[in-house]
N, C-alpha and C. Protein backbone atom coordinates (compact mmCIF):
# COMPACT_ATOMS: atom_id res chain seq x y z
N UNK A 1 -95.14 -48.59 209.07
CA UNK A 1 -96.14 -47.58 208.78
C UNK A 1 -97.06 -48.07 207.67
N UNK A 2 -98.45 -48.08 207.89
CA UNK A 2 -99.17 -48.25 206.64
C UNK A 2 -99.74 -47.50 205.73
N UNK A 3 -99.45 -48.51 204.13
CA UNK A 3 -99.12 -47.71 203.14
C UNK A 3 -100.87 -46.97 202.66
N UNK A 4 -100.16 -45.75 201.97
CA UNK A 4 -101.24 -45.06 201.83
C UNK A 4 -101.15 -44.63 200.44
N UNK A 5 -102.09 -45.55 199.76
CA UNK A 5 -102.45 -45.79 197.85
C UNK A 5 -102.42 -44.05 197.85
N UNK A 6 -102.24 -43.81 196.87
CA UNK A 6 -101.91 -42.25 196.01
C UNK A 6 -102.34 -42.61 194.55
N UNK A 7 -102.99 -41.38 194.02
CA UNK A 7 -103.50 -41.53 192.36
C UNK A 7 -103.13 -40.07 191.87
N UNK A 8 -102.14 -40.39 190.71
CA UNK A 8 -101.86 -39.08 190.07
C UNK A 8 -102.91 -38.40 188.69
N UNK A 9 -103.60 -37.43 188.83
CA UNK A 9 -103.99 -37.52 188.04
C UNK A 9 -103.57 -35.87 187.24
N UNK A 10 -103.36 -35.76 186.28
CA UNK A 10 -102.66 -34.19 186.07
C UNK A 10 -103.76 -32.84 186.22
N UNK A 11 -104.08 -31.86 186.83
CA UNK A 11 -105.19 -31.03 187.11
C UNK A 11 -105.63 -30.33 185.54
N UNK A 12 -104.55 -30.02 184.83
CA UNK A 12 -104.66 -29.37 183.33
C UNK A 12 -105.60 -30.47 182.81
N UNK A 13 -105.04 -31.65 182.59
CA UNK A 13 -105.97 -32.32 182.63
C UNK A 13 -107.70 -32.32 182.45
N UNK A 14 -108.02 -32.86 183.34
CA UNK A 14 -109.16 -32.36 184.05
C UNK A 14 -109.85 -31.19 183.62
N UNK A 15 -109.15 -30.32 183.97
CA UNK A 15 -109.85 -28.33 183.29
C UNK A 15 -109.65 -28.66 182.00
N UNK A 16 -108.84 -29.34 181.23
CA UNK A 16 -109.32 -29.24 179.37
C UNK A 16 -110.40 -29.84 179.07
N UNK A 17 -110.70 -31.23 179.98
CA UNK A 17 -111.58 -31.73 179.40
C UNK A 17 -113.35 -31.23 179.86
N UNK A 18 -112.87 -30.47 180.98
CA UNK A 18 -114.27 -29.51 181.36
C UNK A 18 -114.65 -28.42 180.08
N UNK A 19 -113.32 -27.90 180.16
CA UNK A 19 -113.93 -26.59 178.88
C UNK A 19 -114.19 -27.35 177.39
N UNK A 20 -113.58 -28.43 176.79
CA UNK A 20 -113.85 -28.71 175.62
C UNK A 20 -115.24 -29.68 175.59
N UNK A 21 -115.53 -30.34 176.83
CA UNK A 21 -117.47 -30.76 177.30
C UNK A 21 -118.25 -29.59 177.15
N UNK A 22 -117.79 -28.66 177.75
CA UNK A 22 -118.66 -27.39 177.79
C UNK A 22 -118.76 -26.85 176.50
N UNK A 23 -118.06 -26.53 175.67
CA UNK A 23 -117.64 -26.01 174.59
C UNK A 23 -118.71 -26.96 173.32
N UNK A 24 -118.65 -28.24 173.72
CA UNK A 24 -119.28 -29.23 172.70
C UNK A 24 -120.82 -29.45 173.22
N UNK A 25 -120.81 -29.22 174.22
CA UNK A 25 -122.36 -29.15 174.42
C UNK A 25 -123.00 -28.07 174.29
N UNK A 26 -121.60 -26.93 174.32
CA UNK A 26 -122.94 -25.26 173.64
C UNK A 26 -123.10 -25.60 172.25
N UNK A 27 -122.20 -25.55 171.24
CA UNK A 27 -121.80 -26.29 169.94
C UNK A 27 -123.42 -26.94 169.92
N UNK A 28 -123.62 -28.25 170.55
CA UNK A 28 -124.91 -29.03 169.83
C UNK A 28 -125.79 -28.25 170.16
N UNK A 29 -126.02 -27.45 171.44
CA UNK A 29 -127.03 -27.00 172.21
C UNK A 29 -127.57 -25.51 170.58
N UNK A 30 -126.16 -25.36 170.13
CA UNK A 30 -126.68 -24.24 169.11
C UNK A 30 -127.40 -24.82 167.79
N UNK A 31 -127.09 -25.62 167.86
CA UNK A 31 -127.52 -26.70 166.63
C UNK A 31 -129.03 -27.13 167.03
N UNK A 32 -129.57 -27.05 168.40
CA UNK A 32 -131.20 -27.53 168.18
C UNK A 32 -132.13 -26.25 168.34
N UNK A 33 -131.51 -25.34 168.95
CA UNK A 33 -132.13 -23.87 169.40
C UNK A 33 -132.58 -23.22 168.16
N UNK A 34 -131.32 -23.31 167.30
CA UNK A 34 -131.59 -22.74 165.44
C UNK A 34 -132.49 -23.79 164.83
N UNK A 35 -132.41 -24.97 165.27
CA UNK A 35 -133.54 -25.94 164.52
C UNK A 35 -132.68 -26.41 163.25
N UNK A 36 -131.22 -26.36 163.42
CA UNK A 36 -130.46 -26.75 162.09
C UNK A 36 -130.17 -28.31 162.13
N UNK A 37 -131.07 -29.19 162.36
CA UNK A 37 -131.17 -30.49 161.87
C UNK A 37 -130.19 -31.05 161.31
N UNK A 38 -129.95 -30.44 159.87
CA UNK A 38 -129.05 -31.08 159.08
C UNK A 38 -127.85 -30.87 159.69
N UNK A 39 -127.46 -29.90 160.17
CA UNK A 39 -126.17 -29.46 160.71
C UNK A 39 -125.69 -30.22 161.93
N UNK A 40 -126.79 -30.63 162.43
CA UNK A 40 -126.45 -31.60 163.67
C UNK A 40 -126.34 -32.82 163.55
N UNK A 41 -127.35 -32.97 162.38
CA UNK A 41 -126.76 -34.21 162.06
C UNK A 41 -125.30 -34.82 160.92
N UNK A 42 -124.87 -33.39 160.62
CA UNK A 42 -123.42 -33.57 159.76
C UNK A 42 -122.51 -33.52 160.66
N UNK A 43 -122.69 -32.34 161.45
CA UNK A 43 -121.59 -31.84 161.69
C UNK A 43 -121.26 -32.11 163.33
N UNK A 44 -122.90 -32.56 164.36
CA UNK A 44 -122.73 -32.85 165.75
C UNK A 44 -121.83 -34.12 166.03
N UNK A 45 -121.25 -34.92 165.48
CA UNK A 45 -120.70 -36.09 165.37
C UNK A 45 -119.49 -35.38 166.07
N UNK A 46 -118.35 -34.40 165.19
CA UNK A 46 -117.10 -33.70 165.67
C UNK A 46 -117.21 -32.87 167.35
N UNK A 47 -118.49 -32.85 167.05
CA UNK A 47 -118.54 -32.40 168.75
C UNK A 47 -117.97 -32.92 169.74
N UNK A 48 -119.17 -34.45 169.25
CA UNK A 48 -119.08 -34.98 170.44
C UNK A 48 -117.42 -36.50 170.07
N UNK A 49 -116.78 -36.37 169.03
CA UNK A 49 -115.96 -36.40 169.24
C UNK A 49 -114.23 -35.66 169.90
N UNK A 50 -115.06 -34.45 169.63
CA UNK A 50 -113.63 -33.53 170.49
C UNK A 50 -113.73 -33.45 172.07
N UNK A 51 -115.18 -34.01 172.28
CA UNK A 51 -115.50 -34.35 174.28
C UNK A 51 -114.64 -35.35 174.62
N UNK A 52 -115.32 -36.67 173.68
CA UNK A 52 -115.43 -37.58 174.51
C UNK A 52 -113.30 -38.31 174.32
N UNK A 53 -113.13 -37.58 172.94
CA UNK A 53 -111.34 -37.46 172.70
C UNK A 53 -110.74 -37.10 174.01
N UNK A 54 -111.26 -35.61 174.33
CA UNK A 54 -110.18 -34.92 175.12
C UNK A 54 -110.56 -36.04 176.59
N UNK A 55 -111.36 -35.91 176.73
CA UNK A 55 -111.72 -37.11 178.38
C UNK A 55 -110.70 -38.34 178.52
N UNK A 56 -110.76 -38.97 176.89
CA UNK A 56 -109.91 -40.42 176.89
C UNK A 56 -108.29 -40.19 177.06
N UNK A 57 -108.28 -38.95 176.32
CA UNK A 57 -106.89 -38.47 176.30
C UNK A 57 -106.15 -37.68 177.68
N UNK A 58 -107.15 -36.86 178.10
CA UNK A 58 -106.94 -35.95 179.16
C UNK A 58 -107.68 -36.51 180.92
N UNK A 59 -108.80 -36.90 180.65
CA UNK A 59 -109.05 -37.43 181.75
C UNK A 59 -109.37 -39.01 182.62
N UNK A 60 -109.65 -40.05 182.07
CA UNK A 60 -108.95 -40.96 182.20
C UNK A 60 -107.68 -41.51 182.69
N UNK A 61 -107.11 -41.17 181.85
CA UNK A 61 -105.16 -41.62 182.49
C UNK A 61 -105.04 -41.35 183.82
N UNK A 62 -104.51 -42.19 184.52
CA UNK A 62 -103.68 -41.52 185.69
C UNK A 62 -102.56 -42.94 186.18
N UNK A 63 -101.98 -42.67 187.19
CA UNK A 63 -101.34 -43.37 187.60
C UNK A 63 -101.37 -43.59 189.38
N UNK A 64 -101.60 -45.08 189.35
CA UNK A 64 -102.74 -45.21 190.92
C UNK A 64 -101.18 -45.95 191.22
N UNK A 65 -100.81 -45.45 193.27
CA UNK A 65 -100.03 -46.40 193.18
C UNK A 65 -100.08 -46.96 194.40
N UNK A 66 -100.39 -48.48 194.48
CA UNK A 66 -101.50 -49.36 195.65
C UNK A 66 -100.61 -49.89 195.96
N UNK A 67 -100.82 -50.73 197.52
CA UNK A 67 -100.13 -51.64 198.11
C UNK A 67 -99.39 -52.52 197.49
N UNK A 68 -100.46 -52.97 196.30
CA UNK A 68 -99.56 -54.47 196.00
C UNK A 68 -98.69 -54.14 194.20
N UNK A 69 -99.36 -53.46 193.86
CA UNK A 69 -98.83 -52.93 192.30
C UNK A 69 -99.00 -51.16 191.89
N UNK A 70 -98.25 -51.32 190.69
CA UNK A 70 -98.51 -49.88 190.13
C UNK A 70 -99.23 -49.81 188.84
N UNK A 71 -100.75 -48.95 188.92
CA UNK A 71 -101.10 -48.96 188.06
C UNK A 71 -101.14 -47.84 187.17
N UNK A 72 -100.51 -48.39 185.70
CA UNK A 72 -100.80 -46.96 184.85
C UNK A 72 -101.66 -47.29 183.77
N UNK A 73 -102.86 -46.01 184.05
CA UNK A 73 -103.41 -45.79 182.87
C UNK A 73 -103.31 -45.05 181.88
N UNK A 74 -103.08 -45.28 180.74
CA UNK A 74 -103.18 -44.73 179.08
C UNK A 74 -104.48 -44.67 178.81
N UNK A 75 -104.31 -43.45 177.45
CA UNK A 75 -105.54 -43.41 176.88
C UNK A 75 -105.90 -45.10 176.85
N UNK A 76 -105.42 -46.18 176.03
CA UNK A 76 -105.87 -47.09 175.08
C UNK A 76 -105.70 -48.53 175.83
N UNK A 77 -104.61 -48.21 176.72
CA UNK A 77 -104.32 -49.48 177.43
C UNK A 77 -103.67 -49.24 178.61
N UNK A 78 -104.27 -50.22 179.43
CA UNK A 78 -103.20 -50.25 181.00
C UNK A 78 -102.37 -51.06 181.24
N UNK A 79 -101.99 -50.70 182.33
CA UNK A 79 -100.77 -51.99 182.69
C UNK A 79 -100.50 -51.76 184.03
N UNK A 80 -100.63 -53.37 184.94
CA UNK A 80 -100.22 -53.36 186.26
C UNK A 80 -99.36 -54.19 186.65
N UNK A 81 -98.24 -53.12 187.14
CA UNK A 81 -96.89 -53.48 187.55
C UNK A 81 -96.63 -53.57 188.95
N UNK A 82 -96.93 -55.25 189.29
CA UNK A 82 -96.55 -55.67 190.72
C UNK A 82 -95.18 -55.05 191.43
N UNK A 83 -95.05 -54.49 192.47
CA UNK A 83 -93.65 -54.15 192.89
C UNK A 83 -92.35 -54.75 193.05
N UNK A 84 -93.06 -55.97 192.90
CA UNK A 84 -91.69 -56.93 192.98
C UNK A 84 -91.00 -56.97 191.56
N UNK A 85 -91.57 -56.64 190.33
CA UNK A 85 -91.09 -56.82 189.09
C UNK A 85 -90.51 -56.27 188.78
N UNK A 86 -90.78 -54.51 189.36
CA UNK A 86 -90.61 -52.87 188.62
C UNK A 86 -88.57 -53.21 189.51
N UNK A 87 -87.74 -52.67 188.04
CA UNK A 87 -86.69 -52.77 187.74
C UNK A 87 -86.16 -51.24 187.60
N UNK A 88 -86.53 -50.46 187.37
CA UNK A 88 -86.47 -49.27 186.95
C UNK A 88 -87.46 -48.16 186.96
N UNK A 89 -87.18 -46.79 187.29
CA UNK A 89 -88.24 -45.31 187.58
C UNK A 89 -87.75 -44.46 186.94
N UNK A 90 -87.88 -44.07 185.51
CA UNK A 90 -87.09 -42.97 185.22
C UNK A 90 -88.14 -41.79 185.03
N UNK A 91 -87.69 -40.51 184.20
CA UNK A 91 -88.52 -39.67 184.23
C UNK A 91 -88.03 -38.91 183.23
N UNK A 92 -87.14 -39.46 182.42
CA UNK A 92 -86.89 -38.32 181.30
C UNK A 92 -87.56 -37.21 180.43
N UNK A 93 -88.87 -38.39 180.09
CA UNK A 93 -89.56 -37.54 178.96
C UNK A 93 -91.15 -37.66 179.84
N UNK A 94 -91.02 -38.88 180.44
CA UNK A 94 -92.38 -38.87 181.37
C UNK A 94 -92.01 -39.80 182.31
N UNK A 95 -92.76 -40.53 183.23
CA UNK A 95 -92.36 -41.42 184.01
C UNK A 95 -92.60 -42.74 183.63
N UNK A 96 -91.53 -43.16 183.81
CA UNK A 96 -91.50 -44.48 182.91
C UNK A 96 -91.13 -45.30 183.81
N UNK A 97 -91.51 -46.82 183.56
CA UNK A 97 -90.91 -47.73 184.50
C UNK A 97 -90.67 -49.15 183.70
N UNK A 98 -89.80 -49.69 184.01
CA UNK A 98 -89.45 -50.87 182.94
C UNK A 98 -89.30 -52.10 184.30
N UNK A 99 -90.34 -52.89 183.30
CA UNK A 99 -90.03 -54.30 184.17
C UNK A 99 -90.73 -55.35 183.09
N UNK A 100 -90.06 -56.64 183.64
CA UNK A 100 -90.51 -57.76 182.67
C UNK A 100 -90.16 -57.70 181.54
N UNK A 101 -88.78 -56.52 180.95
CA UNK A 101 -88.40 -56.03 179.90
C UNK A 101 -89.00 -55.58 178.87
N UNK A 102 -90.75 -54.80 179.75
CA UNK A 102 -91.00 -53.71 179.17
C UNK A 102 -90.95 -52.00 179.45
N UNK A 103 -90.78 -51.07 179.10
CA UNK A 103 -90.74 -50.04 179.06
C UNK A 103 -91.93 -49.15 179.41
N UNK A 104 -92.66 -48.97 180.34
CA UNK A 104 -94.17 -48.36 180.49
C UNK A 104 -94.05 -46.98 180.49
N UNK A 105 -94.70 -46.20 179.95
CA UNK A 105 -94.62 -44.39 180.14
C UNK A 105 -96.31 -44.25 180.49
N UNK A 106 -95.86 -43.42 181.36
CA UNK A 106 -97.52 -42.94 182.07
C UNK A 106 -97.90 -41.57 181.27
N UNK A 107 -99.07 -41.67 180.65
CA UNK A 107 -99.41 -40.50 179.60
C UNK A 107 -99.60 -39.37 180.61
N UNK A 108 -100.41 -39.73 182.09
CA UNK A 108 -100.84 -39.00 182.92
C UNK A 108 -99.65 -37.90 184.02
N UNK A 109 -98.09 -38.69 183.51
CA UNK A 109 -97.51 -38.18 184.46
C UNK A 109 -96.26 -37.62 183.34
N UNK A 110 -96.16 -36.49 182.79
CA UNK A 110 -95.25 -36.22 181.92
C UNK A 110 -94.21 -34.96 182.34
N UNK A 111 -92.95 -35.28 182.15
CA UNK A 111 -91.94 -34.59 183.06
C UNK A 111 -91.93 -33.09 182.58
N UNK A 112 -91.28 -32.14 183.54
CA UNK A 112 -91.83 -31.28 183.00
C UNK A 112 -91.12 -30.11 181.65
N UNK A 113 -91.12 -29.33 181.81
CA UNK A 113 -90.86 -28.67 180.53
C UNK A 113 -89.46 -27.79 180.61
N UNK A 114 -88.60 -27.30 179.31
CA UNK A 114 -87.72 -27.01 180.14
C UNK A 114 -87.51 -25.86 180.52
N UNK A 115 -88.48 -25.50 180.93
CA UNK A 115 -88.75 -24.02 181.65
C UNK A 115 -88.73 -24.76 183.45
N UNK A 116 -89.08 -25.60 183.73
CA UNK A 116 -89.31 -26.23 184.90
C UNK A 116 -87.55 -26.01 186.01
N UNK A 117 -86.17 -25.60 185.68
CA UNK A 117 -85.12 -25.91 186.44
C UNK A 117 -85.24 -24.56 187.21
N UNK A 118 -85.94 -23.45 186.42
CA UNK A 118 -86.21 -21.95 186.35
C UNK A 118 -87.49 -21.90 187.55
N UNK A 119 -88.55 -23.11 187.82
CA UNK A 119 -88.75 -22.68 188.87
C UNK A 119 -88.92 -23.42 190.46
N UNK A 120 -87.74 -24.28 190.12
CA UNK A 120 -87.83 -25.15 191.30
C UNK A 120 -87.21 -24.44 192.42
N UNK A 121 -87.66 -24.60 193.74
CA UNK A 121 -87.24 -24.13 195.31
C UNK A 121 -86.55 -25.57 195.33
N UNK A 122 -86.24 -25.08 197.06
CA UNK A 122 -85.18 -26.25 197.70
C UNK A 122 -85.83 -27.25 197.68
N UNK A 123 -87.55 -27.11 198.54
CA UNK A 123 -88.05 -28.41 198.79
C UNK A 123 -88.30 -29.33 197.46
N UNK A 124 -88.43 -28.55 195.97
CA UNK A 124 -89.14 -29.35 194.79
C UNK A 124 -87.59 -30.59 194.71
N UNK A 125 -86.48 -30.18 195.31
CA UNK A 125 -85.31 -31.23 194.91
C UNK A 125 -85.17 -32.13 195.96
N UNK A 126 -86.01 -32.25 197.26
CA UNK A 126 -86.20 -33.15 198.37
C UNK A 126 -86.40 -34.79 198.02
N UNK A 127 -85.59 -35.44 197.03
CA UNK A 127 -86.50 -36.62 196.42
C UNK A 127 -85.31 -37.85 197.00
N UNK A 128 -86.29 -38.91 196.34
CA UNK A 128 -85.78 -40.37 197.11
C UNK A 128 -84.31 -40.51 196.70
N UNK A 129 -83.42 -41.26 197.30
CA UNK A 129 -81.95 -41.50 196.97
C UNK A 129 -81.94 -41.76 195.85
N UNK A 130 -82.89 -42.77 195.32
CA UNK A 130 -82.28 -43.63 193.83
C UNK A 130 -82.99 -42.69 192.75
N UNK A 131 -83.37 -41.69 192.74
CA UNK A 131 -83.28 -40.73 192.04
C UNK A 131 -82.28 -39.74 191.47
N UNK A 132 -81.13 -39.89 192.31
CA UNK A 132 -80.03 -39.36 191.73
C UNK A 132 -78.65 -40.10 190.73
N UNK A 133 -78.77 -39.75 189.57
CA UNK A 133 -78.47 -40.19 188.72
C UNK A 133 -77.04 -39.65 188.53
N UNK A 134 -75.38 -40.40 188.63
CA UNK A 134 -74.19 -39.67 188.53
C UNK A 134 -74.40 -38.06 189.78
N UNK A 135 -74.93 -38.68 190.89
CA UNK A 135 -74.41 -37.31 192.00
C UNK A 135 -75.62 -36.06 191.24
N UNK A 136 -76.51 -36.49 190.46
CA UNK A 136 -77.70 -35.22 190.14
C UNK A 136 -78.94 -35.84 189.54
N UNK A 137 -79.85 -34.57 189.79
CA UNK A 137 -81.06 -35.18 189.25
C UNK A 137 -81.47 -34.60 188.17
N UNK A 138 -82.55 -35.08 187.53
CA UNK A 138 -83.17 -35.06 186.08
C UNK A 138 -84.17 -33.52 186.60
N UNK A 139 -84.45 -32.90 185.72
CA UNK A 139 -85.81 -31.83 185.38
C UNK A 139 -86.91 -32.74 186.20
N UNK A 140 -87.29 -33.77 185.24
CA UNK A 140 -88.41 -34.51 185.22
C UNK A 140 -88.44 -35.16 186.97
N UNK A 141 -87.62 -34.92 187.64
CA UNK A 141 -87.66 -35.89 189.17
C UNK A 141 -88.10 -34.84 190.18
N UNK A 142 -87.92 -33.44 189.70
CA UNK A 142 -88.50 -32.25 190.39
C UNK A 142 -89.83 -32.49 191.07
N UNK A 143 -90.13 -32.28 192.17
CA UNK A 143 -91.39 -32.39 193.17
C UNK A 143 -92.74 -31.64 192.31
N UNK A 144 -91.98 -30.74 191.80
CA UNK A 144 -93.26 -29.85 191.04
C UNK A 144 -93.77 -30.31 189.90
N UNK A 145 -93.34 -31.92 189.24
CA UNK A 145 -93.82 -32.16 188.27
C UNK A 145 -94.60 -33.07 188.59
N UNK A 146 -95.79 -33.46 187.85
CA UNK A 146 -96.28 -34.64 187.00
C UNK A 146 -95.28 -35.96 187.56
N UNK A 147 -94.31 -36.39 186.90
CA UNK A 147 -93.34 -37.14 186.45
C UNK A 147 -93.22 -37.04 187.93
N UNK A 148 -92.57 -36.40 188.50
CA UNK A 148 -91.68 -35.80 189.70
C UNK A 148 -92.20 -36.14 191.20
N UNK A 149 -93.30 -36.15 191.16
CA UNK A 149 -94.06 -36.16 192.57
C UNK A 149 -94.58 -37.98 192.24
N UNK A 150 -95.11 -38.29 191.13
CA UNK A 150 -95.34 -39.77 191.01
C UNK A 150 -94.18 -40.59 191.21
N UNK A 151 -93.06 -40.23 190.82
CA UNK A 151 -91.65 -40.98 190.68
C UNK A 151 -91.25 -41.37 192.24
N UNK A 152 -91.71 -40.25 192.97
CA UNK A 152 -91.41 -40.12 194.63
C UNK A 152 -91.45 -40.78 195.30
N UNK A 153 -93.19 -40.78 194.90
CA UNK A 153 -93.73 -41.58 195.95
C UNK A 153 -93.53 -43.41 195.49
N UNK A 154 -93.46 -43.31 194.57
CA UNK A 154 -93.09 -44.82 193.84
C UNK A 154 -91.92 -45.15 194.16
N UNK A 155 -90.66 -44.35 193.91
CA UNK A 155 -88.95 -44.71 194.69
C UNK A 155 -89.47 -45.33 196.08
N UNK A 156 -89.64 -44.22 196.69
CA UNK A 156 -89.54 -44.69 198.27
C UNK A 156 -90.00 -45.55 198.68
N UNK A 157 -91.14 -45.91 198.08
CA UNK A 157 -92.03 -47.56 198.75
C UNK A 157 -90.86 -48.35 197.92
N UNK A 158 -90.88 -48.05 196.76
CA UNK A 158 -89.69 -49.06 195.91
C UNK A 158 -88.27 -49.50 196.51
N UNK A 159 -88.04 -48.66 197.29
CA UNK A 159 -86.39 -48.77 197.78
C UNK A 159 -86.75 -49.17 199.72
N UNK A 160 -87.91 -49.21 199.96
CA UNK A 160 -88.24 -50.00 201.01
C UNK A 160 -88.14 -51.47 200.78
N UNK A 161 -88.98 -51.63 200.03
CA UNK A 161 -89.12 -53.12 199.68
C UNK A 161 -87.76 -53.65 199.28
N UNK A 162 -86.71 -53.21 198.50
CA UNK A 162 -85.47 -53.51 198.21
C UNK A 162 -84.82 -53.77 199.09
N UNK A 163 -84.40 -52.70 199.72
CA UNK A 163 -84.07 -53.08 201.39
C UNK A 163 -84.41 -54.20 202.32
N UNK A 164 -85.18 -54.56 202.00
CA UNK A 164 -86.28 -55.66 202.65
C UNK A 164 -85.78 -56.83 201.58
N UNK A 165 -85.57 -56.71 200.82
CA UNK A 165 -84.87 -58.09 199.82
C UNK A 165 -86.11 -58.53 199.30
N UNK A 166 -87.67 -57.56 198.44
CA UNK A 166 -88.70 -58.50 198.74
C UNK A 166 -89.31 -58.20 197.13
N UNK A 167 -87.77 -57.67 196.11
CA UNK A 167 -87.76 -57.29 194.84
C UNK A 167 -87.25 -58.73 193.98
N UNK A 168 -88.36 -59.27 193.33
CA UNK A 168 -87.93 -60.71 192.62
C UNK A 168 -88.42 -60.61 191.20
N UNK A 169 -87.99 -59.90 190.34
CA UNK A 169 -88.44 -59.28 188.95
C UNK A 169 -88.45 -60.47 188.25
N UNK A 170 -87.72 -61.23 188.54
CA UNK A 170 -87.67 -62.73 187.64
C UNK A 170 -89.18 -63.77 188.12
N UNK A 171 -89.97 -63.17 188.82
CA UNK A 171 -90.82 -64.11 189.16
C UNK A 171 -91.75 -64.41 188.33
N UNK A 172 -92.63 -65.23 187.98
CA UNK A 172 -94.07 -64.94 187.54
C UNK A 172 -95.05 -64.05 187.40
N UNK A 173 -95.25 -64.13 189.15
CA UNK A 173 -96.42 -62.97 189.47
C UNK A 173 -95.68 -61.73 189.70
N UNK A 174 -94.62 -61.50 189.23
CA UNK A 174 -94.02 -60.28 189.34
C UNK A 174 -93.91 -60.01 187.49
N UNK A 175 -94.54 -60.10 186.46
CA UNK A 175 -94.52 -59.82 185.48
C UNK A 175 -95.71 -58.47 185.29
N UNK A 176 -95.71 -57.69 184.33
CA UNK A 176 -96.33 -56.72 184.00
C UNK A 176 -97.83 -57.29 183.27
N UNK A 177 -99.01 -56.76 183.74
CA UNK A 177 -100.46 -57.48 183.06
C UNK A 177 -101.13 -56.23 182.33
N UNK A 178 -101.13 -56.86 181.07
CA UNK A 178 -101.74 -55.36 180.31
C UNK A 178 -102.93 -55.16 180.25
N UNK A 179 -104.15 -54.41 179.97
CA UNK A 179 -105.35 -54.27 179.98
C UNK A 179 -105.82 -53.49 178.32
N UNK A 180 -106.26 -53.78 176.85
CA UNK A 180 -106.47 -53.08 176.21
C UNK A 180 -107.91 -52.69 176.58
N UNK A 181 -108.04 -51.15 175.96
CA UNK A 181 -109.64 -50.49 176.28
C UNK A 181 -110.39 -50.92 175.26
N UNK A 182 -110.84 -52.14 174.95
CA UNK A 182 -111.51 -52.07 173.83
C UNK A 182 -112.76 -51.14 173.86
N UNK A 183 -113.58 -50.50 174.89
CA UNK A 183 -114.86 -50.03 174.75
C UNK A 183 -114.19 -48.55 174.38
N UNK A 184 -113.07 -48.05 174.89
CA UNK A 184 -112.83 -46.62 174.72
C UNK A 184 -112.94 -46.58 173.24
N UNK A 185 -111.64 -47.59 172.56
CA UNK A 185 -111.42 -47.76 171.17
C UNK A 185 -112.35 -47.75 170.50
N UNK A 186 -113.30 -48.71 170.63
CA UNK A 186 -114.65 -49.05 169.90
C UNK A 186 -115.34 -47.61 169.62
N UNK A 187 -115.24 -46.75 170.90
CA UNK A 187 -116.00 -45.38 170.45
C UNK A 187 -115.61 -44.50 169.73
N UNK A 188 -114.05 -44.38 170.13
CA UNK A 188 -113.78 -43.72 169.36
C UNK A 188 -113.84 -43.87 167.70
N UNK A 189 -113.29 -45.11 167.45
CA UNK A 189 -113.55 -45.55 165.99
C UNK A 189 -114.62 -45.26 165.55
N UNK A 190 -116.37 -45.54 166.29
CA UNK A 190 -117.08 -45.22 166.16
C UNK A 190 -117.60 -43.98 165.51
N UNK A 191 -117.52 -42.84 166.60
CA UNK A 191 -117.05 -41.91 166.09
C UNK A 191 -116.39 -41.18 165.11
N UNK A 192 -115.50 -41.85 165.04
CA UNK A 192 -114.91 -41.44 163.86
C UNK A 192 -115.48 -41.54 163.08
N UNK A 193 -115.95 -42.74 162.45
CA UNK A 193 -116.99 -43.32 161.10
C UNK A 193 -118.07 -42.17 161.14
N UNK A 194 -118.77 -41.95 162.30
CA UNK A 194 -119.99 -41.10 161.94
C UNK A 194 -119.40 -39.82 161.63
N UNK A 195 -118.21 -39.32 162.13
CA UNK A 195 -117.69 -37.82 161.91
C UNK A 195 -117.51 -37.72 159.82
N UNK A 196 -116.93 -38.95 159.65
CA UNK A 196 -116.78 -39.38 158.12
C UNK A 196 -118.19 -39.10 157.71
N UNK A 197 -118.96 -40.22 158.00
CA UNK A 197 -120.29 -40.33 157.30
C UNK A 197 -121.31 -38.98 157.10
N UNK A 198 -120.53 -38.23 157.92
CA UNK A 198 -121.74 -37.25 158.29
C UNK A 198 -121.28 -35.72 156.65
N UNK A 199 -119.81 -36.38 156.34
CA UNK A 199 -119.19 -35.52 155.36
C UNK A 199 -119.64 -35.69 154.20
N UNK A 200 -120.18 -37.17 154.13
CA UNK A 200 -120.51 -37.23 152.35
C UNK A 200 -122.47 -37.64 152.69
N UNK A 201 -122.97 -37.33 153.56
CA UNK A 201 -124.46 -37.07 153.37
C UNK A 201 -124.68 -35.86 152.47
């Protein structure tokens, strides 16, 4: 059967970083209507740092998971984890995957809360074999989570390929490749400085 790439991205997500854009563009939008100049220029800096924050933080991230690797994005840095490397899927606190004897947590996919056992049905516990940990499963492996629905779909292609004998974590090209954001960073820092500068004008 051919495989069909999936991208997690969390929906809360998304809706925070709509209302806190919206929120920062009425914010400046009030700042030129009053004609308060100075104010926009002290104080519009925090604006448009609480946008362009919540986006890096909230919308950005996700976790893409393609034919040949798994990619997770973080606010600050990525990392793509060929399938042959990935050693481990857990989901304790988020979904994590360790290979190349590192430890990756996906910011985008975080397990859920512990209000979450309170509302799972039959189908949210429908998950891949190697998800069950000692004869049970974790909160975080629940269908209804974040964590839970990414972990899924990642087991099952994962425990195909195993089956298939086509898991060689010791390889080369089966090592983990990181990506830092320097342009995200750069802005934000940026930002920051002008949010400072704008305090002692």
């Amino acid at each position: 059967m051919r495989f069909q790439p999936v991208v997690f991205r969390p929906l809360f997500g998304r809706v925070l970083t709509v209302v806190m854009t919206a929120l920062a563009l009425a914010g400046l939008g009030g700042f030129v209507v009053t004609g308060d100049i100075d104010g926009l220029v002290r104080y519009g800096w925090w604006l448009g740092l609480m946008a362009y924050g919540t986006a890096v933080l909230f919308w950005l991230p996700r976790v893409a998971v393609r034919e040949d690797a798994v990619e997770v994005r973080n606010p600050f840095v990525s990392w793509v984890l060929p399938w042959e490397g990935i050693q481990l899927i857990d989901t304790k606190w988020a979904l994590t995957l360790r290979a190349g004897g590192k430890r990756i947590e996906a910011w985008a996919a975080p397990a859920g809360s512990r209000w979450t056992p309170m509302t799972l049905g039959r189908d949210d516990l429908r998950v891949s074999e190697s998800a069950h940990v000692a004869g049970s499963i974790r909160p975080g492996d629940a269908l209804n989570t974040d964590s839970g629905a990414a972990a899924n779909v990642i087991r099952r292609h994962w425990e195909e390929l195993r089956d298939d004998g086509l898991l060689r974590p010791d390889a080369p090209e089966a090592q983990p490749r990181r990506t830092v954001h320097a342009l995200e960073i750069g802005i934000v820092l940026g930002l920051v400085a002008l949010c400072l500068a704008g305090l002692v004008l």
